[in-house]
N, C-alpha and C. Protein backbone atom coordinates (compact mmCIF):
# COMPACT_ATOMS: atom_id res chain seq x y z
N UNK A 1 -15.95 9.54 0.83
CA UNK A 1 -14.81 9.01 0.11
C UNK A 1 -14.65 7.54 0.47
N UNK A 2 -14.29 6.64 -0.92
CA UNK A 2 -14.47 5.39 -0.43
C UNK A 2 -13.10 4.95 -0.60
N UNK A 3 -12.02 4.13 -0.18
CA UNK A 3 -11.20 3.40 -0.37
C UNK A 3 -11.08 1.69 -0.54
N UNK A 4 -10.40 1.50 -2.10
CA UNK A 4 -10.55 0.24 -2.10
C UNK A 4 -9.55 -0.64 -2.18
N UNK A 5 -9.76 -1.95 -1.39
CA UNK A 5 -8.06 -2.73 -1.57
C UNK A 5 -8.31 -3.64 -3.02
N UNK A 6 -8.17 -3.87 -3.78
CA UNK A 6 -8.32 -5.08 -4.77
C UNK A 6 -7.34 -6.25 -4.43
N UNK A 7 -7.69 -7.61 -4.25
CA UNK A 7 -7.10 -8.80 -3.78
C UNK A 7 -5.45 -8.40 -5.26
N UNK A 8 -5.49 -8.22 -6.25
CA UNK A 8 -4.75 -8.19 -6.79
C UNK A 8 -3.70 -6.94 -6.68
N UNK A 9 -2.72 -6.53 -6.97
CA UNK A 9 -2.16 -5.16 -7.09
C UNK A 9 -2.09 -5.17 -9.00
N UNK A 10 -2.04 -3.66 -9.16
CA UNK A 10 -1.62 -2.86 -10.13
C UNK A 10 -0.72 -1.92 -10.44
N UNK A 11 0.29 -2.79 -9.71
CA UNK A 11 1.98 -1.52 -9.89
C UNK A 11 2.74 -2.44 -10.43
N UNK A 12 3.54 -2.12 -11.02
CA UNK A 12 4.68 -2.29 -12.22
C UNK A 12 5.63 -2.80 -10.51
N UNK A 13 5.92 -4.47 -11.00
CA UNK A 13 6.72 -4.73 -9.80
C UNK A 13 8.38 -3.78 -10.04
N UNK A 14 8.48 -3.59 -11.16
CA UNK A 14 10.08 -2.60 -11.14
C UNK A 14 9.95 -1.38 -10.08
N UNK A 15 8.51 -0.69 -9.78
CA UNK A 15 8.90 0.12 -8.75
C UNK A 15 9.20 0.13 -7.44
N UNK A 16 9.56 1.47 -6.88
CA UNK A 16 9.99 1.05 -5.47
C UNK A 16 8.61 1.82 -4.70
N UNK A 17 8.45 1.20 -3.70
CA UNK A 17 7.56 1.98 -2.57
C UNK A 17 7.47 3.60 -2.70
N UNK A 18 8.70 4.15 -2.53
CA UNK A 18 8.45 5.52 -2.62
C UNK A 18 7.95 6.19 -3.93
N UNK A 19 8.43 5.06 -4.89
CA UNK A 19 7.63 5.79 -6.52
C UNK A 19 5.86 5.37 -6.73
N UNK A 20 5.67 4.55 -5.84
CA UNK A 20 4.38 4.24 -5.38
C UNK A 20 3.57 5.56 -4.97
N UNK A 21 4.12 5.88 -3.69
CA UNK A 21 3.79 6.61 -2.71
C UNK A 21 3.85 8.27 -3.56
N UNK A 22 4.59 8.30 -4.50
CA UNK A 22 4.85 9.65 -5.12
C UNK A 22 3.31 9.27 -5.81
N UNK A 23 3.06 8.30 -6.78
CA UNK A 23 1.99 8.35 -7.83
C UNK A 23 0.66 8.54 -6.82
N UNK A 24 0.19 7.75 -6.04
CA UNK A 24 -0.77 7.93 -4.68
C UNK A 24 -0.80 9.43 -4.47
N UNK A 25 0.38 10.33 -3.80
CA UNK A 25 0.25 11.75 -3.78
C UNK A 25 -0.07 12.45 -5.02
N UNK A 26 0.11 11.98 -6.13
CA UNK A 26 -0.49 13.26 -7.43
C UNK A 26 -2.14 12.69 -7.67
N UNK A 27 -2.63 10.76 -7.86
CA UNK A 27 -3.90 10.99 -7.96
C UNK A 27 -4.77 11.17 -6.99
N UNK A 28 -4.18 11.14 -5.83
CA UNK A 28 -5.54 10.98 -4.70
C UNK A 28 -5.07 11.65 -3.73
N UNK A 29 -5.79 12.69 -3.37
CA UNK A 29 -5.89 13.93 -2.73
C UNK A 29 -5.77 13.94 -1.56
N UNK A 30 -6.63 12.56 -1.00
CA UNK A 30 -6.75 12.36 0.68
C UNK A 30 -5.39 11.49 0.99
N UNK A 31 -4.67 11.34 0.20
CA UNK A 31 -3.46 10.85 0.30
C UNK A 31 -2.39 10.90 1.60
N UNK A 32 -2.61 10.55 2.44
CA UNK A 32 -1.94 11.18 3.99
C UNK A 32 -0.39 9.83 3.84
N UNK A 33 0.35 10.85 2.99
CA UNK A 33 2.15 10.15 3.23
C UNK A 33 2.65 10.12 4.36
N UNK A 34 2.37 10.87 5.43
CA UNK A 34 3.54 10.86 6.41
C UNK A 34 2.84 9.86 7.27
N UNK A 35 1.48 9.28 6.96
CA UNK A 35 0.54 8.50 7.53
C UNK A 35 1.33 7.05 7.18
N UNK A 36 1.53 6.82 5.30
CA UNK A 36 1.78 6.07 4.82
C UNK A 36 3.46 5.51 5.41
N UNK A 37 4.15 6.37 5.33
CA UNK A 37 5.49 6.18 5.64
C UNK A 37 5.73 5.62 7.12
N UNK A 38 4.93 6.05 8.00
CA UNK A 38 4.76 5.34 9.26
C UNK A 38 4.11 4.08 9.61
N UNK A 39 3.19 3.82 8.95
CA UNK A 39 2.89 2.57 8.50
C UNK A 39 3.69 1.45 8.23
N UNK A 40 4.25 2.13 7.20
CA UNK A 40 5.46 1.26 6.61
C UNK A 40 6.53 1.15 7.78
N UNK A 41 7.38 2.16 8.26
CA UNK A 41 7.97 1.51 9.21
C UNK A 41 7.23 1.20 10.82
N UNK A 42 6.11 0.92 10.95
CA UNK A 42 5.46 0.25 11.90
C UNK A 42 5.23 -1.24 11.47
N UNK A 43 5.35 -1.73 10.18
CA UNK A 43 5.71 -2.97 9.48
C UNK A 43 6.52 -3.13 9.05
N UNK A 44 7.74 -2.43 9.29
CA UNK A 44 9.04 -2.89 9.14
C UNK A 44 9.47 -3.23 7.75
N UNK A 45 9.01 -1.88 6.74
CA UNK A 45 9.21 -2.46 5.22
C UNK A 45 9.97 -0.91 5.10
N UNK A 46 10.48 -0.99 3.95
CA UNK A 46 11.37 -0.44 3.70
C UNK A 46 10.77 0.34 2.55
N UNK A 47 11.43 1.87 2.64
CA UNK A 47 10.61 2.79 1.22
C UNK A 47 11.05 2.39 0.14
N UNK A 48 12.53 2.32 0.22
CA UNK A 48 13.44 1.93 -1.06
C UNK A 48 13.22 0.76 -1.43
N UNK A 49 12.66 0.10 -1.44
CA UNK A 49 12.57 -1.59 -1.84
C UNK A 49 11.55 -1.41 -2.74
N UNK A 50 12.07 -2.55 -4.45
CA UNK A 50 11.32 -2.62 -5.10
C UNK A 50 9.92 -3.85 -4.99
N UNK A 51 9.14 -3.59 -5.75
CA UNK A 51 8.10 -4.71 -5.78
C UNK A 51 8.65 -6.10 -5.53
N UNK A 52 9.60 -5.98 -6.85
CA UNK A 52 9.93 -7.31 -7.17
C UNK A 52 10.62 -8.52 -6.56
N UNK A 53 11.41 -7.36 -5.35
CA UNK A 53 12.31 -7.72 -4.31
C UNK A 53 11.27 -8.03 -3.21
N UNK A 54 9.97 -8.20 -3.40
CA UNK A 54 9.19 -8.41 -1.65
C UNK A 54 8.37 -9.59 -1.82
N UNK A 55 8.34 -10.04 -0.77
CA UNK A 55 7.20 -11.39 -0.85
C UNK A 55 6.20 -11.09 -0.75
N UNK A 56 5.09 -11.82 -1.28
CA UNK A 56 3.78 -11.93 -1.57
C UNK A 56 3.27 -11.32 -0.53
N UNK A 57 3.60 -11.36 0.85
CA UNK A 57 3.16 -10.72 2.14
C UNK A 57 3.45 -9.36 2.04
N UNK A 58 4.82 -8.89 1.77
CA UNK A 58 5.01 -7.89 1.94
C UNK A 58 4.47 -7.16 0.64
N UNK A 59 4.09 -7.02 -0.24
CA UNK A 59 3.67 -6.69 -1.34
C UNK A 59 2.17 -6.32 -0.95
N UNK A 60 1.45 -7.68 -0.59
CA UNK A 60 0.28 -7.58 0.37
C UNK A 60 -0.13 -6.35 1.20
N UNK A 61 1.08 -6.28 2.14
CA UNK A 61 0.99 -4.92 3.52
C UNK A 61 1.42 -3.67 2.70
N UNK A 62 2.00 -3.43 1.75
CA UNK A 62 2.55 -2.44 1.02
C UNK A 62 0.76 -2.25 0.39
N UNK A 63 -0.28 -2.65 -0.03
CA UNK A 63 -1.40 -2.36 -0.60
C UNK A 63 -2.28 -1.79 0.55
N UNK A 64 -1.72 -2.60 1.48
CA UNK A 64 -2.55 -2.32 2.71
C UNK A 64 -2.45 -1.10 3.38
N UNK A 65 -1.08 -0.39 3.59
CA UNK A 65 -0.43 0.74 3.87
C UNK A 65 -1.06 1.81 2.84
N UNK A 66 -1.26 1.63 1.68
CA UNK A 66 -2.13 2.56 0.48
C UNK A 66 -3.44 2.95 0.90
N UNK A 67 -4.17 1.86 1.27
CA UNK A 67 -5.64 1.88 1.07
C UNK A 67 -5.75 2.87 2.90
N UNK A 68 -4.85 2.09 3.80
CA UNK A 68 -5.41 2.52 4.81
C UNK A 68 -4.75 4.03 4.90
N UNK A 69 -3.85 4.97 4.07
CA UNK A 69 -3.26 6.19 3.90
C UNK A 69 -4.06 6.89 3.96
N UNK A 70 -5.21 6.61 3.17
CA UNK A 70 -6.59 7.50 2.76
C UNK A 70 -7.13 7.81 3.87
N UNK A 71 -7.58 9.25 3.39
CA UNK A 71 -8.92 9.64 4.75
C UNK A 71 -10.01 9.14 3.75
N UNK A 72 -10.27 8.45 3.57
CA UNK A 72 -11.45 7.75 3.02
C UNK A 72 -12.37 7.31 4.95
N UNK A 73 -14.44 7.46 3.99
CA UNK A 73 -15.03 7.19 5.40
C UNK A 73 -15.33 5.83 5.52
N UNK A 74 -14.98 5.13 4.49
CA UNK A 74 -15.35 3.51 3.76
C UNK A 74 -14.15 2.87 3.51
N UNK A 75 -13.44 2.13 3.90
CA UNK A 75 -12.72 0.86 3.37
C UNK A 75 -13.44 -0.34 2.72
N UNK A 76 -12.76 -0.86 1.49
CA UNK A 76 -13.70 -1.94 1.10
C UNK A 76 -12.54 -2.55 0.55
N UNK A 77 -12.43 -4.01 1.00
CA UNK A 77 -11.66 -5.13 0.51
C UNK A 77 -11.75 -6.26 -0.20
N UNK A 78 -11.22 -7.12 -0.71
CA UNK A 78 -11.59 -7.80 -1.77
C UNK A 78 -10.57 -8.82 -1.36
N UNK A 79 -9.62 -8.73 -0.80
CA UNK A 79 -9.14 -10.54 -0.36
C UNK A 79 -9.15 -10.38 1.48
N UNK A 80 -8.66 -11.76 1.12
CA UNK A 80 -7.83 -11.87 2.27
C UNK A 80 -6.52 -12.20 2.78
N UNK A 81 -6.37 -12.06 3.75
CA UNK A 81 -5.02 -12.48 3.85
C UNK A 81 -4.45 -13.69 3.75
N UNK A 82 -3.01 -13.84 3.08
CA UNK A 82 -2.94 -15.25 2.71
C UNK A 82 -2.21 -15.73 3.74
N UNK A 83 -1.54 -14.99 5.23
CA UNK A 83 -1.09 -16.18 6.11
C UNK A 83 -2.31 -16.82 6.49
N UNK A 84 -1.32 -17.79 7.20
CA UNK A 84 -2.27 -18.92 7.79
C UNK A 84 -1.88 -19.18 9.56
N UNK A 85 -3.14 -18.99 10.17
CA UNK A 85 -2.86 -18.91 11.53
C UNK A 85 -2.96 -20.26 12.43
């Protein structure tokens, strides 16, 4: 099983995290939520918060929290991160 991040997202910024996290649990099987939800508050983001309401970062870690949910045996990414160190 492979998991992939795309530098871009493809969610409707009107949703919230948890309507995310609902669509993730019906298409993808290896889907580990209680994985995802800890994630999220180990980055300090919030379920209820919509897209539209998050910064580019947090929108960012919200893709990141997806891809890494998966029991996938492959991660494969396509950006990088846009802070700057």
């Amino acid at each position: 099983m492979i998991s992939y991040l795309p530098e871009r997202t493809y969610f409707d910024n009107t949703q919230k995290v948890s309507e995310i996290f609902d669509y993730f649990e019906c298409f993808y099987k290896d889907f580990d939520r209680q994985l995802a939800e800890k994630l999220l508050k180990d980055l300090d983001l919030d379920i209820n918060s919509r897209l539209s309401k998050m910064s580019k970062g947090m929108r960012e870690k919200i893709q990141l929290v997806l891809v890494m949910s998966r029991k996938a045996k492959l991660y494969i990414s396509s950006f990088t991160s846009s802070s700057k160190r």
